[in-house]
N, C-alpha and C. Protein backbone atom coordinates (compact mmCIF):
# COMPACT_ATOMS: atom_id res chain seq x y z
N UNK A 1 11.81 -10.14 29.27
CA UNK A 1 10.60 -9.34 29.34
C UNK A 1 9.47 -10.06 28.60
N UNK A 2 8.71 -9.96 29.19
CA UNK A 2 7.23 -10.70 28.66
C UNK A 2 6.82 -10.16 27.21
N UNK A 3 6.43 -10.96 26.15
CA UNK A 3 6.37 -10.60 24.45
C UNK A 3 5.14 -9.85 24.54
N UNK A 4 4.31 -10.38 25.25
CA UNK A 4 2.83 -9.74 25.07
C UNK A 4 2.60 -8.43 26.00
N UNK A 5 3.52 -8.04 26.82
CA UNK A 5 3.71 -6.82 27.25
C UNK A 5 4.54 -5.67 26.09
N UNK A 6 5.50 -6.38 25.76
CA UNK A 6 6.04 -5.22 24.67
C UNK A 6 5.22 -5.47 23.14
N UNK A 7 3.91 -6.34 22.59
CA UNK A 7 2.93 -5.74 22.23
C UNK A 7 2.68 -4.84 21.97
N UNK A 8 1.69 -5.27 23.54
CA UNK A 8 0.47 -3.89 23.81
C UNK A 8 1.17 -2.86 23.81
N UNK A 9 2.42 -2.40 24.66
CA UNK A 9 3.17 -0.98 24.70
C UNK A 9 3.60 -0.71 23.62
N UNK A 10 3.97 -1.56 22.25
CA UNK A 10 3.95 -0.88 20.98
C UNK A 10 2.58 -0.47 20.48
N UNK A 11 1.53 -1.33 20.36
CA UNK A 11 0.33 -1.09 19.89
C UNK A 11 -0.52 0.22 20.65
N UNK A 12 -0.10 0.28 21.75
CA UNK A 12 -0.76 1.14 22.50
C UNK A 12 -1.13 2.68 21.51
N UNK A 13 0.51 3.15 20.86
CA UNK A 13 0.13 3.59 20.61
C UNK A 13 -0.47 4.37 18.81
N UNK A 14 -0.78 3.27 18.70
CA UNK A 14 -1.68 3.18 17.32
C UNK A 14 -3.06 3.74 17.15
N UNK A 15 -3.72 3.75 16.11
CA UNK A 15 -4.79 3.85 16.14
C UNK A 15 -5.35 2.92 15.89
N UNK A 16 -6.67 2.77 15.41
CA UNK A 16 -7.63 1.63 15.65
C UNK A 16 -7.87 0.97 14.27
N UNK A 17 -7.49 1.93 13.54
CA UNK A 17 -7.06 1.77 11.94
C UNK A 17 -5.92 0.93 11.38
N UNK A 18 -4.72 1.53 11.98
CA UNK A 18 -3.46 0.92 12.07
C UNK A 18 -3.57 -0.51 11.96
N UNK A 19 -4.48 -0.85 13.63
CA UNK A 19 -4.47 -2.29 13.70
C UNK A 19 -5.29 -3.29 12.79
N UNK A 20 -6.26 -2.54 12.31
CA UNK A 20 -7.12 -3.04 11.40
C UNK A 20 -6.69 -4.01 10.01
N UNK A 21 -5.67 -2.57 10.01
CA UNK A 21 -4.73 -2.77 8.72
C UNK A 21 -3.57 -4.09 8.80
N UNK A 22 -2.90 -3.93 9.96
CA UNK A 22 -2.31 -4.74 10.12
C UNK A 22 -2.34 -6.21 10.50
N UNK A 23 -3.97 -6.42 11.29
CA UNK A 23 -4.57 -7.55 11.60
C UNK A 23 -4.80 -8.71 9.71
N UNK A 24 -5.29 -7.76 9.36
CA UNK A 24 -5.88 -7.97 8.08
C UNK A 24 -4.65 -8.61 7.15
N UNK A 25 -3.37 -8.09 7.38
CA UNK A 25 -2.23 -8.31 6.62
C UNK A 25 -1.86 -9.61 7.17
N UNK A 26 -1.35 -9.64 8.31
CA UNK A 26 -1.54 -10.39 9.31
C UNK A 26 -2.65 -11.84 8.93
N UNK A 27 -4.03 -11.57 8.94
CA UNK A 27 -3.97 -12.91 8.50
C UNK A 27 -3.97 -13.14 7.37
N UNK A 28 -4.22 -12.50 6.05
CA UNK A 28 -4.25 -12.68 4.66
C UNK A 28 -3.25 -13.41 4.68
N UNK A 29 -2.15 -13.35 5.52
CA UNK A 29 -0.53 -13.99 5.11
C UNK A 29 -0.89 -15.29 5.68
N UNK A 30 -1.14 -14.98 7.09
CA UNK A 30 -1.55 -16.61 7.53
C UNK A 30 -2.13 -17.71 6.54
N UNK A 31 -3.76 -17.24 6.26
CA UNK A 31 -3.94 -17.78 4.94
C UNK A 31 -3.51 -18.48 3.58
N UNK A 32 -2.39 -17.45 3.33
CA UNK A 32 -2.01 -17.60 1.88
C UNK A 32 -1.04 -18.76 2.60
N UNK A 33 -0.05 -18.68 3.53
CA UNK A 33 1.10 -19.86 4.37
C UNK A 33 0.05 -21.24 4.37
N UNK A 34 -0.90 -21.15 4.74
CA UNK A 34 -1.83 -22.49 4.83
C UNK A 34 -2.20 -23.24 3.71
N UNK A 35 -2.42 -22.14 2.58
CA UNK A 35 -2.98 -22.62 0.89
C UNK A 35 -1.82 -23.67 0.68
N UNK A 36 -0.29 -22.43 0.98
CA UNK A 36 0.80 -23.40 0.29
C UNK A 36 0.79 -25.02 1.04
N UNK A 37 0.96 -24.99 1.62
CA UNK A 37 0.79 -26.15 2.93
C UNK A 37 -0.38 -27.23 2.25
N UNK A 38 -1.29 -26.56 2.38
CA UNK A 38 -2.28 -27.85 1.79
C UNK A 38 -2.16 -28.14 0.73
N UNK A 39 -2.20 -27.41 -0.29
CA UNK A 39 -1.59 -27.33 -1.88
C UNK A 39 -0.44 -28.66 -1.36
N UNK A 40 0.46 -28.87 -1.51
CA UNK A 40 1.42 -29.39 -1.43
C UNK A 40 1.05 -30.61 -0.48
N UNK A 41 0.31 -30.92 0.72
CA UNK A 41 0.03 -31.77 1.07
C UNK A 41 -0.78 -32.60 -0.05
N UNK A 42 -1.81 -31.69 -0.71
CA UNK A 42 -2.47 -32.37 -1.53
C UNK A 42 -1.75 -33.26 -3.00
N UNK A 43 -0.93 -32.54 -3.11
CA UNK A 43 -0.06 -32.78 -4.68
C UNK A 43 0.54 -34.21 -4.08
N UNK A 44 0.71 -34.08 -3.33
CA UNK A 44 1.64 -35.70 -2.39
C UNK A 44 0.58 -36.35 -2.23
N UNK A 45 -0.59 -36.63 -2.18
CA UNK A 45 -1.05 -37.54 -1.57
C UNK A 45 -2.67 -37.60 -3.06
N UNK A 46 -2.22 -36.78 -4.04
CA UNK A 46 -3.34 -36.91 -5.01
C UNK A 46 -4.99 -36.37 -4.76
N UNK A 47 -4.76 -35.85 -4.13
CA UNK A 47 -6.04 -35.19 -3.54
C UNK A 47 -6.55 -33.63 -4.54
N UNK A 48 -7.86 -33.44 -4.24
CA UNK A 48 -8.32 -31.85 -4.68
C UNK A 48 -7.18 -30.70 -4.30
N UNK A 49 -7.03 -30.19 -5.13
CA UNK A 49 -5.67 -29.33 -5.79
C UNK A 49 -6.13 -27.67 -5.53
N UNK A 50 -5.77 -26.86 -5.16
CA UNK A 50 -6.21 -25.46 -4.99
C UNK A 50 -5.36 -24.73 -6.44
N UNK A 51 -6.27 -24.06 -6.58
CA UNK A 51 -6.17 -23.94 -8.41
C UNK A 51 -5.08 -22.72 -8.30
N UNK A 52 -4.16 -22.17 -8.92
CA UNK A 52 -3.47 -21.14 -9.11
C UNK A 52 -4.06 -20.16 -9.28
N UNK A 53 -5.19 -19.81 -9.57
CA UNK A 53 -5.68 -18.50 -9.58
C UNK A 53 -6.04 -18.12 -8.56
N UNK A 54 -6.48 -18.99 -7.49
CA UNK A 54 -6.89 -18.46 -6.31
C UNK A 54 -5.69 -18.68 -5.80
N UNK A 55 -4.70 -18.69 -5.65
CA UNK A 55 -3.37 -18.30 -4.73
C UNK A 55 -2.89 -17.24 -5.17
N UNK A 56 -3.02 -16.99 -6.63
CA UNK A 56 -2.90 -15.68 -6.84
C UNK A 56 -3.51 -14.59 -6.44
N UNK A 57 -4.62 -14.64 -6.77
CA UNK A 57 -5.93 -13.95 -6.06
C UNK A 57 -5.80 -13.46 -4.41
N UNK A 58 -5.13 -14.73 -3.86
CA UNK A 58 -4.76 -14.39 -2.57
C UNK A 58 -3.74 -13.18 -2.10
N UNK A 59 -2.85 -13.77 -3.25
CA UNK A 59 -1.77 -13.32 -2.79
C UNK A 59 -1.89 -11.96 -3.25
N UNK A 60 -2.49 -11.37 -4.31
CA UNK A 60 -3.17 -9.87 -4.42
C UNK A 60 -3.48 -9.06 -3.43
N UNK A 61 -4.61 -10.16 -2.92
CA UNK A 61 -5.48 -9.27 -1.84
C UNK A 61 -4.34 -9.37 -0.80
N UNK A 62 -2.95 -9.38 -0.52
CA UNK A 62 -2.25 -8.71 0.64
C UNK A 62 -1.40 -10.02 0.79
N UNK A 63 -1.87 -11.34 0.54
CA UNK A 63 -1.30 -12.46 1.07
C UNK A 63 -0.04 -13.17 0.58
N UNK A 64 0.88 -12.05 -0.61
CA UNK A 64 2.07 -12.76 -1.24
C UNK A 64 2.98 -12.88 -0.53
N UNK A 65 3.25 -12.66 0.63
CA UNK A 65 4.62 -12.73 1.53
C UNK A 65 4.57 -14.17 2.74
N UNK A 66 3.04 -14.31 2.49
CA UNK A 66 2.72 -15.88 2.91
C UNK A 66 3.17 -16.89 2.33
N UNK A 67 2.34 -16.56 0.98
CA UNK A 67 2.68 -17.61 -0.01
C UNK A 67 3.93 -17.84 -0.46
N UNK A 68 4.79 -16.62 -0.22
CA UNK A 68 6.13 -16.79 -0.63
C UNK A 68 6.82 -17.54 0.50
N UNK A 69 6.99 -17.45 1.51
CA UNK A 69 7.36 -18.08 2.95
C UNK A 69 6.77 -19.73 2.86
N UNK A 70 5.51 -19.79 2.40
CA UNK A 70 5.24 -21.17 2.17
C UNK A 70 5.54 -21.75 0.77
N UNK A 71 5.86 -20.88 -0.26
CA UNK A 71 6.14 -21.92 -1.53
C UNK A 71 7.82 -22.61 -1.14
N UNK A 72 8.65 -21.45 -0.15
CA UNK A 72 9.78 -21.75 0.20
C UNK A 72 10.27 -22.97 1.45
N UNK A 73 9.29 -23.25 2.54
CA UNK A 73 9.48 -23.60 3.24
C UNK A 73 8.70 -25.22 2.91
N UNK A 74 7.67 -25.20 2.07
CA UNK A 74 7.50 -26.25 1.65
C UNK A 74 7.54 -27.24 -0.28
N UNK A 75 9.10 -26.22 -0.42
CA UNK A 75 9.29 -26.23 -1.55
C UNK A 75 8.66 -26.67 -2.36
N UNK A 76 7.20 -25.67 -2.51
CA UNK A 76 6.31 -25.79 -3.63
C UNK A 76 5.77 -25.16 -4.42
N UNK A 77 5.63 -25.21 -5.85
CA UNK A 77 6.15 -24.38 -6.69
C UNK A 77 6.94 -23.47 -7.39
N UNK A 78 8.14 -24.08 -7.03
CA UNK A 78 9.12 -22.99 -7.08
C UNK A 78 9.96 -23.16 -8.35
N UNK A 79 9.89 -24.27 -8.95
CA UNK A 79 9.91 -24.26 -10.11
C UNK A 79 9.18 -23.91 -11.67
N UNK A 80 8.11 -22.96 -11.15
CA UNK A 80 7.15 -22.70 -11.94
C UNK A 80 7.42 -21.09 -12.13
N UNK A 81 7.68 -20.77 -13.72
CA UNK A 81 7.99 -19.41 -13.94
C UNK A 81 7.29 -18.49 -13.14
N UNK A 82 5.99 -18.59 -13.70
CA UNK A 82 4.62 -17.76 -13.15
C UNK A 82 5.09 -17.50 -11.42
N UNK A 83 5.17 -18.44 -10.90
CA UNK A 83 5.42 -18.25 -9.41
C UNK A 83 6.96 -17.86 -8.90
N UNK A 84 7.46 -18.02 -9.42
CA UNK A 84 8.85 -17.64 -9.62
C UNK A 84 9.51 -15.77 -9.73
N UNK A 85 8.40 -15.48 -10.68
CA UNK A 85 8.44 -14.02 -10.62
C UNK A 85 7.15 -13.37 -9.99
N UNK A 86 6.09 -13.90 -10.28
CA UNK A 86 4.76 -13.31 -9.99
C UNK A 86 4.74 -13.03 -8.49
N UNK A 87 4.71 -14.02 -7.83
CA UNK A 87 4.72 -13.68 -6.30
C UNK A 87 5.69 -12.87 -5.65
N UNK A 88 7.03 -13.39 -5.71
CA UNK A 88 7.43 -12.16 -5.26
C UNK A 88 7.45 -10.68 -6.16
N UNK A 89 7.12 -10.31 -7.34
CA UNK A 89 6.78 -9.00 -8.06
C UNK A 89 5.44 -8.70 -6.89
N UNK A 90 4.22 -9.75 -6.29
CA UNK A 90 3.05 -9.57 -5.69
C UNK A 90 3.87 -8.85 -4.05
N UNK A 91 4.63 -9.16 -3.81
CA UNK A 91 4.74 -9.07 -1.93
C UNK A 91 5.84 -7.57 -2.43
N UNK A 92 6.38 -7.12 -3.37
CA UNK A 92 6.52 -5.90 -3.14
C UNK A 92 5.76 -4.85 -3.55
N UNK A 93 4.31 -5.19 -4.47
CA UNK A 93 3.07 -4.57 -4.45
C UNK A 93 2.58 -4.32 -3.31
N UNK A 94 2.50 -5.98 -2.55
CA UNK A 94 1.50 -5.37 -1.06
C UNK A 94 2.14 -4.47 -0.69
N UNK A 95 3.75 -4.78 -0.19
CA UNK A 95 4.11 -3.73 0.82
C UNK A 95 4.02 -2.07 0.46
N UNK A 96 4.38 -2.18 -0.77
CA UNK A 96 3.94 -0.60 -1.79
C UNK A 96 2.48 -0.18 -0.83
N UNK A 97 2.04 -0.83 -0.91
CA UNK A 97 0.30 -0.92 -0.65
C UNK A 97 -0.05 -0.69 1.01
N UNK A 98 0.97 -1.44 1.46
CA UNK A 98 0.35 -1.39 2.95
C UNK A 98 1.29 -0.07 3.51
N UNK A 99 2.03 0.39 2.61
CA UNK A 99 3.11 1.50 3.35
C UNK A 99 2.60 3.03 2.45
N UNK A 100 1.82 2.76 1.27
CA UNK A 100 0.98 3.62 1.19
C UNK A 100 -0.37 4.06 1.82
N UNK A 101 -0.59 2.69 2.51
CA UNK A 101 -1.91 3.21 3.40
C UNK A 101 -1.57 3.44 4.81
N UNK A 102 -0.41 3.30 5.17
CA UNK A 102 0.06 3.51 6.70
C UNK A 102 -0.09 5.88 6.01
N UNK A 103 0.89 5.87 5.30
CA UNK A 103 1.28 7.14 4.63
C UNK A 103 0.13 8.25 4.28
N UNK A 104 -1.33 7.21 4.14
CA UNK A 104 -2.60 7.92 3.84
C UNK A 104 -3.35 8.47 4.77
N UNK A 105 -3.02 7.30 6.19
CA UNK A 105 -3.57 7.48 7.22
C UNK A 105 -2.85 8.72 8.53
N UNK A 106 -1.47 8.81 8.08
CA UNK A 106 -0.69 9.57 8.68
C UNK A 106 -1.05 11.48 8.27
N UNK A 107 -1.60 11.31 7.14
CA UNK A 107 -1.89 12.47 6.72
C UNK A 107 -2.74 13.27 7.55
């Protein structure tokens, strides 16, 4: 069965909010997957470095389940306490977060 048919027939029936929400999660994660990626391209090759506060920062605003998928897949940072607990303690905040606002909107 075609992916982008069973989509829309899930999305169909959402609201316009829903998707908002979920677009938004959606790319914050994309995002934060790309930081790790370049971060780490950069550390290899000596280049301008993306500072830890702004991956944190990212990963706040919704994007820790990115960054976690990319510190893992491009084993980077993963030896660093801070990132070690912080991020994932961050990706069960978002989801707290995004399953309290699914819960707000249901009301």
């Amino acid at each position: 069965m075609d992916p982008v048919f069973l989509l829309k027939k899930y999305l169909r029936g959402l609201s316009d909010m829903y998707l908002w929400i979920l677009l938004y999660f959606a790319m914050i994660n994309l995002i934060g997957y790309i930081i790790m990626w370049r971060d780490k391209r950069a550390a290899q090759s000596s280049h301008w470095r993306i500072s830890e506060k702004l991956i944190f920062q990212i990963a706040l605003a919704g994007g820790a389940a990115g960054i976690y998928v990319g510190m893992r897949h491009f084993r980077h940072k993963t030896q660093k306490l801070r990132f070690k607990i912080g991020i994932p303690f961050l990706v069960v905040l978002n989801a707290g977060c995004l399953v309290g606002a699914i819960l707000y909107l249901q009301r």
